[in-house]
Protein backbone atom coordinates (compact mmCIF):
# COMPACT_ATOMS: atom_id res chain seq x y z
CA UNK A 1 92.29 116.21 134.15
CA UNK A 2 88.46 116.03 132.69
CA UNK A 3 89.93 116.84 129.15
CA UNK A 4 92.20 113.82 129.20
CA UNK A 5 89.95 111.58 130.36
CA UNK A 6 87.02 112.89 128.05
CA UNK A 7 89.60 112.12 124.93
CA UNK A 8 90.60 108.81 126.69
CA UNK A 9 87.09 107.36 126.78
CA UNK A 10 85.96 108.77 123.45
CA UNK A 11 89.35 106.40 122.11
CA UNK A 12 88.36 103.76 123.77
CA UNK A 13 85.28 103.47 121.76
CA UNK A 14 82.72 104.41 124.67
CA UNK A 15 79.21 106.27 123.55
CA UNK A 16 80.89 109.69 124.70
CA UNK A 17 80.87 112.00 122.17
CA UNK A 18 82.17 115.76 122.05
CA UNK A 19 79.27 117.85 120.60
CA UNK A 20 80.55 121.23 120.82
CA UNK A 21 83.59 122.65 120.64
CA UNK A 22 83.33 123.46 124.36
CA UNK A 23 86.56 122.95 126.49
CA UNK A 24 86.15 120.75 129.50
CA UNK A 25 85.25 123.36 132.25
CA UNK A 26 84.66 126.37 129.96
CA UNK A 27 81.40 128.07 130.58
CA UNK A 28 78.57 127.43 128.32
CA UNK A 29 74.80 128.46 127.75
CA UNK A 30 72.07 126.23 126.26
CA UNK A 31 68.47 126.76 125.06
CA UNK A 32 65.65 124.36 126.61
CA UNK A 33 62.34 124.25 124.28
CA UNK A 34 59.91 121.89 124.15
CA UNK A 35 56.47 120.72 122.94
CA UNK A 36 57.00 121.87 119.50
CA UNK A 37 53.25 119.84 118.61
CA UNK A 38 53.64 119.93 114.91
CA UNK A 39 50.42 120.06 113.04
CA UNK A 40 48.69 122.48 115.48
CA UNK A 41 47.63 125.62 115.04
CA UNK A 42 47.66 128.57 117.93
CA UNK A 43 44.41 130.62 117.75
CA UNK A 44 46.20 133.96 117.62
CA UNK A 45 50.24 134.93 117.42
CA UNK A 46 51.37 137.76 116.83
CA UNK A 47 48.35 139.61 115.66
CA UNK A 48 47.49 137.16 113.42
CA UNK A 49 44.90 134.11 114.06
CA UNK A 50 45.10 130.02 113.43
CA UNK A 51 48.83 130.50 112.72
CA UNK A 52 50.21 126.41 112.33
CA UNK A 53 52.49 125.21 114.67
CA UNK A 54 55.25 125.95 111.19
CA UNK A 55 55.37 129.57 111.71
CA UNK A 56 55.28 129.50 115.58
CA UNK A 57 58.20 127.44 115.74
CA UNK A 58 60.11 129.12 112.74
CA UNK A 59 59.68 132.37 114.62
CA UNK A 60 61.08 130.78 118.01
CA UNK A 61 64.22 129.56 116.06
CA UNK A 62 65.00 132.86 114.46
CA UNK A 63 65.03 134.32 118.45
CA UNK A 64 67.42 131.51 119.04
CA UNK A 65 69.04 132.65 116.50
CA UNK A 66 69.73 135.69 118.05
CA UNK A 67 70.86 134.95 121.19
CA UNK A 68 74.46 135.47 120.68
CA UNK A 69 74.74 138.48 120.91
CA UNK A 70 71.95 139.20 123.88
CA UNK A 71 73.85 140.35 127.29
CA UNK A 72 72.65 138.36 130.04
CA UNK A 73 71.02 140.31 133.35
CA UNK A 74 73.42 141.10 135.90
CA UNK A 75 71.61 138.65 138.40
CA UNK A 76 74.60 137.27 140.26
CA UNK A 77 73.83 133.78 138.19
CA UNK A 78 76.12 132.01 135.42
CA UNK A 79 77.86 134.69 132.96
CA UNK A 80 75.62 137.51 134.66
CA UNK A 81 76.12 141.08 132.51
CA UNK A 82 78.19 138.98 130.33
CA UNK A 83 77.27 138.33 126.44
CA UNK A 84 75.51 134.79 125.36
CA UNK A 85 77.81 134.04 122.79
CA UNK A 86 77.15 130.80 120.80
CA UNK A 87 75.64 128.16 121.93
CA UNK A 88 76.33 124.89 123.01
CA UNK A 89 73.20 122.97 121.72
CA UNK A 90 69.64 123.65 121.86
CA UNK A 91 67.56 120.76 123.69
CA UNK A 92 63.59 119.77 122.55
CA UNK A 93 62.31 117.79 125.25
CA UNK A 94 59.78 115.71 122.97
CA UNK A 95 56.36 116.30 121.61
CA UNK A 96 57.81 116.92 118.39
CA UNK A 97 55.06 115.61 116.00
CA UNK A 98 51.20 116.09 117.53
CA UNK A 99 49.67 113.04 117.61
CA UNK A 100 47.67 112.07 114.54
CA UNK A 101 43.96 113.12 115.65
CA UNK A 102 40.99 114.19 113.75
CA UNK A 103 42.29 117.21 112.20
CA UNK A 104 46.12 117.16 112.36
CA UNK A 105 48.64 116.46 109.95
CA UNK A 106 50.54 112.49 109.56
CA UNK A 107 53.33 112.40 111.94
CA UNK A 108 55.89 112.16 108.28
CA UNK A 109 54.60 115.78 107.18
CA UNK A 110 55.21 117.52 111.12
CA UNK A 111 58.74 115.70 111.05
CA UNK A 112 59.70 117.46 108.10
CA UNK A 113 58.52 120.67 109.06
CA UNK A 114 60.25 120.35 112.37
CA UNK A 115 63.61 119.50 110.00
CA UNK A 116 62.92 122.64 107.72
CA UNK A 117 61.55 125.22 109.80
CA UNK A 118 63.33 124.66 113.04
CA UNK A 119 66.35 122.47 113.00
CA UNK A 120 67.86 123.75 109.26
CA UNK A 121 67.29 127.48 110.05
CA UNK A 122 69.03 127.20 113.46
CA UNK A 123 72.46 126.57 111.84
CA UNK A 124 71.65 129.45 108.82
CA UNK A 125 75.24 131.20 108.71
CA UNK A 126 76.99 129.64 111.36
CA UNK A 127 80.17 127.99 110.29
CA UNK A 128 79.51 124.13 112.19
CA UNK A 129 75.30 122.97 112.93
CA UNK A 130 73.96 124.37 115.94
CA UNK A 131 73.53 120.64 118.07
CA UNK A 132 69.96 119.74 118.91
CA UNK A 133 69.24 117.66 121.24
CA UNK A 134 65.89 116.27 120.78
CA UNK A 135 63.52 113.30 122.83
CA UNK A 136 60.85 111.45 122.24
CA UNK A 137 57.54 112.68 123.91
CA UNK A 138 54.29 110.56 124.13
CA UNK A 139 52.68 111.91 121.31
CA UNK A 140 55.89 110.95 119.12
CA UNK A 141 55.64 107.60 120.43
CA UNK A 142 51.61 107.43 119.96
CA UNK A 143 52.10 107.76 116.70
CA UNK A 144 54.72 105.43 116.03
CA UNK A 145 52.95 102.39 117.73
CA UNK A 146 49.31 103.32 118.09
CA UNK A 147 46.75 105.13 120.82
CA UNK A 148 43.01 104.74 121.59
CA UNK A 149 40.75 106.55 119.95
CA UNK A 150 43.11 105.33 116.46
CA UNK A 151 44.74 107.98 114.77
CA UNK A 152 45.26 108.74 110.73
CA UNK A 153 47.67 106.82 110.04
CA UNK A 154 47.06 104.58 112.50
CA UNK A 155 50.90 104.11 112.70
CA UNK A 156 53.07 106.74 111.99
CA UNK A 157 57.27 106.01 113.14
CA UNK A 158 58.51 108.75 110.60
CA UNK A 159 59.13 111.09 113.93
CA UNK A 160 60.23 108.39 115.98
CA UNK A 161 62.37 106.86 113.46
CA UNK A 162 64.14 110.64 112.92
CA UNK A 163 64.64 111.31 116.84
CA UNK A 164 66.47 107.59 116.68
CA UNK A 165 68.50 108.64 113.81
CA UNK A 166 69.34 111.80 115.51
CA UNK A 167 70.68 109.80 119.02
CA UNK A 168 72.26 107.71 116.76
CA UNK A 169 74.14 110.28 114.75
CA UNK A 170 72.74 108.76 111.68
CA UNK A 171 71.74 110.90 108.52
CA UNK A 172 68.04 111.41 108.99
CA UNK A 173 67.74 114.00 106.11
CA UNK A 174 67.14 110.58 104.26
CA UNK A 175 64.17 110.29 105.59
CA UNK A 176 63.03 113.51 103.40
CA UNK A 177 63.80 112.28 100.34
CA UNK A 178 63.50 108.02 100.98
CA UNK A 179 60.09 106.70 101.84
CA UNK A 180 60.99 103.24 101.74
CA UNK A 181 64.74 102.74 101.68
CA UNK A 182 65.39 98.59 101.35
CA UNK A 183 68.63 98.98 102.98
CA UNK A 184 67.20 100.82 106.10
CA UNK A 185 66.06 98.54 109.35
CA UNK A 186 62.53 98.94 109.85
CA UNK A 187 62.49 101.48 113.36
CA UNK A 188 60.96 98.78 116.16
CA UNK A 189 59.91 100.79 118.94
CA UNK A 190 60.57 98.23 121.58
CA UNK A 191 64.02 98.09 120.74
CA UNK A 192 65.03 101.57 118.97
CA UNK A 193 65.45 103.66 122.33
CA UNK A 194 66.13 107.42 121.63
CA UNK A 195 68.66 108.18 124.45
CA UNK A 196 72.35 108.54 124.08
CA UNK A 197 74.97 110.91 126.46
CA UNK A 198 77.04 113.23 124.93
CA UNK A 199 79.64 115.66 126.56
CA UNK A 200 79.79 118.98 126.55
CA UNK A 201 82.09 120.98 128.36
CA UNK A 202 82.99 118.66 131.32
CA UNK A 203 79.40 117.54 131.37
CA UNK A 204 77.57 114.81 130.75
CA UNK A 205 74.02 115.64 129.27
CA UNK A 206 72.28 112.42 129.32
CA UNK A 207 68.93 112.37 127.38
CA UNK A 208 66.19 109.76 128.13
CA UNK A 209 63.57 107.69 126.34
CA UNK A 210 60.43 109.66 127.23
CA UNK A 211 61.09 108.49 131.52
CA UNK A 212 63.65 106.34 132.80
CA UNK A 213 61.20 103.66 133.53
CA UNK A 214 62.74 100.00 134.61
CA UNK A 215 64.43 99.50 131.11
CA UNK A 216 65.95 102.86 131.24
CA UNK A 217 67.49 102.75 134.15
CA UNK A 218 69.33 99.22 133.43
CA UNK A 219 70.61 101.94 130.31
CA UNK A 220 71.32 104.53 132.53
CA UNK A 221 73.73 102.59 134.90
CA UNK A 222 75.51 101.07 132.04
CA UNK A 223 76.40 104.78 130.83
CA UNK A 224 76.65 106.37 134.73
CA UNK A 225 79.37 103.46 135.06
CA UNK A 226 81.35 104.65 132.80
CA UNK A 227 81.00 108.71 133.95
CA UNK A 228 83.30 109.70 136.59
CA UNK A 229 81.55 110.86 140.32
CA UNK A 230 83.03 113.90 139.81
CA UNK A 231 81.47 114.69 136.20
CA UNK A 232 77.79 116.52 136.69
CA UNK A 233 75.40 114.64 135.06
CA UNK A 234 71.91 116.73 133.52
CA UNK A 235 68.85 114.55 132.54
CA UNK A 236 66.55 115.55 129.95
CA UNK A 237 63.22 113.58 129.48
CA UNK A 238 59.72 114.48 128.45
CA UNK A 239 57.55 113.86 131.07
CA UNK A 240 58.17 115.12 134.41
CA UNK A 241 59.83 112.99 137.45
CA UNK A 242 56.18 112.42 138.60
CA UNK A 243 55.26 110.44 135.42
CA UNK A 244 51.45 109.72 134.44
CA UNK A 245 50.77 105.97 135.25
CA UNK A 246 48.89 105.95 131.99
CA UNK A 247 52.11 105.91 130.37
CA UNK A 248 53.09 102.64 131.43
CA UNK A 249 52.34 99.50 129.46
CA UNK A 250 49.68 97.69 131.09
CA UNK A 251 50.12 94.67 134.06
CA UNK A 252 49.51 92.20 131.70
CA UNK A 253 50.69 93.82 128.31
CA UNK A 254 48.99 94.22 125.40
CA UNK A 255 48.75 97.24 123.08
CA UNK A 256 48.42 100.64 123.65
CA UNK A 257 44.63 101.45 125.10
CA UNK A 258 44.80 98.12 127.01
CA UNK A 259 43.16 98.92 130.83
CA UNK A 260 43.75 103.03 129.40
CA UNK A 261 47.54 102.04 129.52
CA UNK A 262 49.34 103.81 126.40
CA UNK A 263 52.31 101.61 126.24
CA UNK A 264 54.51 104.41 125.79
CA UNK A 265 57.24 103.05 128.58
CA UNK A 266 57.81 99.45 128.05
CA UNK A 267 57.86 98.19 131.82
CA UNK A 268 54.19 97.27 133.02
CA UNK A 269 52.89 98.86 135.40
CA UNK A 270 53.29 97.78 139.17
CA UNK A 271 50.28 98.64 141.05
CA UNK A 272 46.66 99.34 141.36
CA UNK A 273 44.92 99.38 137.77
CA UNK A 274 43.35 103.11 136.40
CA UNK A 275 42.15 105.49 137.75
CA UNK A 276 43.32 104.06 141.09
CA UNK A 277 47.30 104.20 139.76
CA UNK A 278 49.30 106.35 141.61
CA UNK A 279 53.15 107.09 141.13
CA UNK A 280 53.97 107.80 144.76
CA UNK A 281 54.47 104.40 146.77
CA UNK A 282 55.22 102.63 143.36
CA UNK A 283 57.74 100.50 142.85
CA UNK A 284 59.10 102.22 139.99
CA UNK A 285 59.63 105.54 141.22
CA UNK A 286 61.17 104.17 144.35
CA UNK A 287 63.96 102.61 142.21
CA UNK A 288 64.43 105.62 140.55
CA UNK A 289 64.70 107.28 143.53
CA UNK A 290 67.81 104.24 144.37
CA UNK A 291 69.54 105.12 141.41
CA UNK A 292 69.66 109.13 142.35
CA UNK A 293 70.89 107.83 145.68
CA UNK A 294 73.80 106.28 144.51
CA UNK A 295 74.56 108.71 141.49
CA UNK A 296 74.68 111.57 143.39
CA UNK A 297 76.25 113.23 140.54
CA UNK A 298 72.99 113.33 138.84
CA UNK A 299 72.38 117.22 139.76
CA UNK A 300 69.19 118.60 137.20
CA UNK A 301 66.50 116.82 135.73
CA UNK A 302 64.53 118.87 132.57
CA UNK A 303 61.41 117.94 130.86
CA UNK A 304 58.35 119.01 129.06
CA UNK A 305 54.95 117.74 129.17
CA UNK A 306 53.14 119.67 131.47
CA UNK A 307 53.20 123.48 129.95
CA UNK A 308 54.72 126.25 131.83
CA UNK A 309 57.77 127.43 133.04
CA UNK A 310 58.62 126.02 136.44
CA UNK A 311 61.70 125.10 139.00
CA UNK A 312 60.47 122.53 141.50
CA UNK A 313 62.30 119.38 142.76
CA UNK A 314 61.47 115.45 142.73
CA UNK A 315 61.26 114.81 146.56
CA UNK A 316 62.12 111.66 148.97
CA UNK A 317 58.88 109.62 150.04
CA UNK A 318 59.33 112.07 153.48
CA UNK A 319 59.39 115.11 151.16
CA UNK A 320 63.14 116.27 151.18
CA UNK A 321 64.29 117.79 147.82
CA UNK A 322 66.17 115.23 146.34
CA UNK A 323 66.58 116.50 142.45
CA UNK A 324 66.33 119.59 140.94
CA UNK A 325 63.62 119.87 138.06
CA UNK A 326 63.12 122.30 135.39
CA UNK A 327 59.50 122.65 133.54
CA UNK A 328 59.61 124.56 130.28
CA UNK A 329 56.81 126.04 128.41
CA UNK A 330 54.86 124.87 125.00
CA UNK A 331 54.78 127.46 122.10
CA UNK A 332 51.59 125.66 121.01
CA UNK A 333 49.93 124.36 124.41
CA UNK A 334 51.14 126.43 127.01
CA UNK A 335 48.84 126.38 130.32
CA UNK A 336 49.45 130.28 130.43
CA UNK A 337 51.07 130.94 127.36
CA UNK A 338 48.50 129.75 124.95
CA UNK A 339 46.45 132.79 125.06
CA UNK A 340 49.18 134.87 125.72
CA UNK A 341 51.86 135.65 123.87
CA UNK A 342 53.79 137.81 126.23
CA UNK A 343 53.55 134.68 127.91
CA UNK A 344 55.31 132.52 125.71
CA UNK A 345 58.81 131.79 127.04
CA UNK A 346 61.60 129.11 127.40
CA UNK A 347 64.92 128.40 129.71
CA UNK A 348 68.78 129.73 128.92
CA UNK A 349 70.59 127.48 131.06
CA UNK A 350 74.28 128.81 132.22
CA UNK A 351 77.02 126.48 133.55
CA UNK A 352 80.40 126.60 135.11
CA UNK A 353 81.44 123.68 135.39
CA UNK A 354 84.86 124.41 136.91
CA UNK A 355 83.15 126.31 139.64
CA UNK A 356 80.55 123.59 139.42
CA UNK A 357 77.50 125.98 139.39
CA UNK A 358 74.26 126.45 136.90
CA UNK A 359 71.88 129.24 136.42
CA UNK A 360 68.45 128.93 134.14
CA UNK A 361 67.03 132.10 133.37
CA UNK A 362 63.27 132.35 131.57
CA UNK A 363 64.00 133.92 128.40
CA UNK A 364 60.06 135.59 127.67
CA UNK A 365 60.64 135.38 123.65
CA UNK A 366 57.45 137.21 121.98
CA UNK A 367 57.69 140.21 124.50
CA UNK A 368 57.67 143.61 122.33
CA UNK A 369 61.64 145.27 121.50
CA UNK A 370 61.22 147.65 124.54
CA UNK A 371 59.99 145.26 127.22
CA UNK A 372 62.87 143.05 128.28
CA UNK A 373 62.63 139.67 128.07
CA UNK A 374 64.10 138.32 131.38
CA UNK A 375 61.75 136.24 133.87
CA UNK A 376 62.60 134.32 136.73
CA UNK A 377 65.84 133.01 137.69
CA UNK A 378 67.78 130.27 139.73
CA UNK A 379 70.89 129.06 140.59
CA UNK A 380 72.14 125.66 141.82
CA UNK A 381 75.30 124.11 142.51
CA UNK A 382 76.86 121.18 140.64
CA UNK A 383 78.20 119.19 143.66
């Protein structure tokens, strides 16, 4: 029944789009990275010391790589014992491109290492491109419209401009070899949004625009409308379900810096100014809360930001679990990882959808051959 409908709503012309070759209900695994921070370097990796962010990251995508043929632990989770096999898509929940401080590299040059060194070698000798999935963090979006102290450039939308391109299935390999194309739309970051829903095996991975602030969320029940109840719906943002209030654009607008307001979200914030801010009793978060009321279908929420590995929940105002969350580590900023690289690690998600559970296993990837790589793991169901 999911498979028909899927192929009736992608004829219909809605923004459902197959990205795998998943069958509705067949089980599939994923990769969750994030934090990538282009144009830093980690002290040591490896052995070796100040290795750029380049050779971090290429080495994460050949373990990627490898997963296929990896057996899974026999942990009573998703596929347990069984092999990885292919899979579906590989998700980068933001941070992309560091922001443009003193020291690092121009958003353009960190976009097209994250093109060469990560995207390009995870399809290498596969026979269709390994999907990635990729949002917009806040130091994407810095660049693209500006932060306080200024950065070099002071504007930078290359990154922002490719994760657009990317939700929009456009071509953004023309963005390494056309500065200035005439015939391209300048990216405007107040109305280019990178989030889009695509389907993969009966379900709907919806990725957001950095949080789903007020603006979002008028996108998100446009798209939820048109997802059946019964469909399990993922979300996939950068920053966590308890966002910063600095990320909000200020009461009174302005530009980014304005009252220590980034701009990064484009609703203003609702409350007391900085430092005072706080997310719990907002406005904002309440209605958020609203929408994962009524869209109970909404079952995992997975995001970056904040650097370890992590399974906690976004709770009621009286402190009831009311959405899974999953926190991923940074190979470049990790809050344990960055001094360790046994450390480093990031999630294989499991789902059967048919049976309407998921498992996320930490997958440890720098650990020596003989240690095994398997950390924590959970299971939740889909309904």
């Amino acid at each position: 029944m999911i498979g028909i409908l899927a192929i009736a709503v992608v004829l219909a012309g809605f923004p459902w789009q197959v990205a795998t070759a998943q069958r509705p209900g067949e089980p599939f695994t994923f990769a969750l990275v994030s934090d990538l921070h282009y144009g830093l370097t980690r002290p040591r990796f490896l052995g070796d010391s100040a290795v750029p962010a380049w050779r971090v990251n290429a080495a994460l995508a050949e373990v990627l790589r490898s997963l296929p043929i990896r057996t899974l632990p026999d942990d009573g989770g998703v596929q347990a014992g069984a092999v990885v096999g292919d899979l579906a898509f590989v998700a980068v929940t933001g941070d992309i491109a560091n922001r443009a401080e003193a020291g690092v590299q121009p958003a353009a040059v960190s976009w097209r290492e994250f093109l060469t060194t990560f995207v390009q070698p995870l399809s290498r000798d596969r026979r269709a491109p390994l999907p990635v999935f990729a949002a917009a963090g806040n130091h994407d979006a810095s660049n693209a419209i500006g932060y306080v102290p200024a950065l070099a450039p002071s504007v930078d939308t290359t990154a922002m401009s490719g994760l657009y391109r990317r939700a929009e299935r456009q071509d953004e390999q023309a963005l390494l070899t056309a500065e200035h194309d005439p015939l391209r739309q300048p990216f405007d970051y107040a109305r280019d949004r990178v989030h889009y829903v695509r389907w993969v095996g009966g379900v709907a991975i919806m990725v957001l625009h950095i949080w789903p602030d007020a603006g979002e969320r008028e996108w998100m029940e446009r798209e939820l409308a048109m997802i059946p109840d019964t469909v399990p719906v993922l979300l996939f943002a950068h920053d966590p379900p308890l966002v910063d209030p600095r990320h909000f654009t200020a009461p009174d607008g302005g530009p980014p810096g304005t009252g220590g307001f980034q701009g990064l979200l484009t609703e203003r914030w609702r409350g007391e100014p900085l430092p005072a801010a706080r997310l719990e009793g907002s406005r904002t978060l309440e209605e958020f809360r609203t929408l994962l009321r009524r869209h109970r279908n909404i079952r995992a929420y997975f995001h970056g930001h904040e650097n370890w590995t992590e399974y906690h929940a976004l709770r009621d105002a009286d402190g009831t679990p009311l959405l899974p969350a999953f926190r991923v580590d940074s190979p470049l900023k990790g809050r344990d990882s960055a001094g360790d690289d046994a450390k480093l690690a990031f999630l294989l998600v499991s789902i059967d959808a048919d049976r309407r559970h998921l498992t996320v296993r930490e997958y440890r990837w720098a650990l020596p051959p003989d240690m095994s790589p398997w950390g924590a793991e959970i299971s939740i169901p889909l309904r």
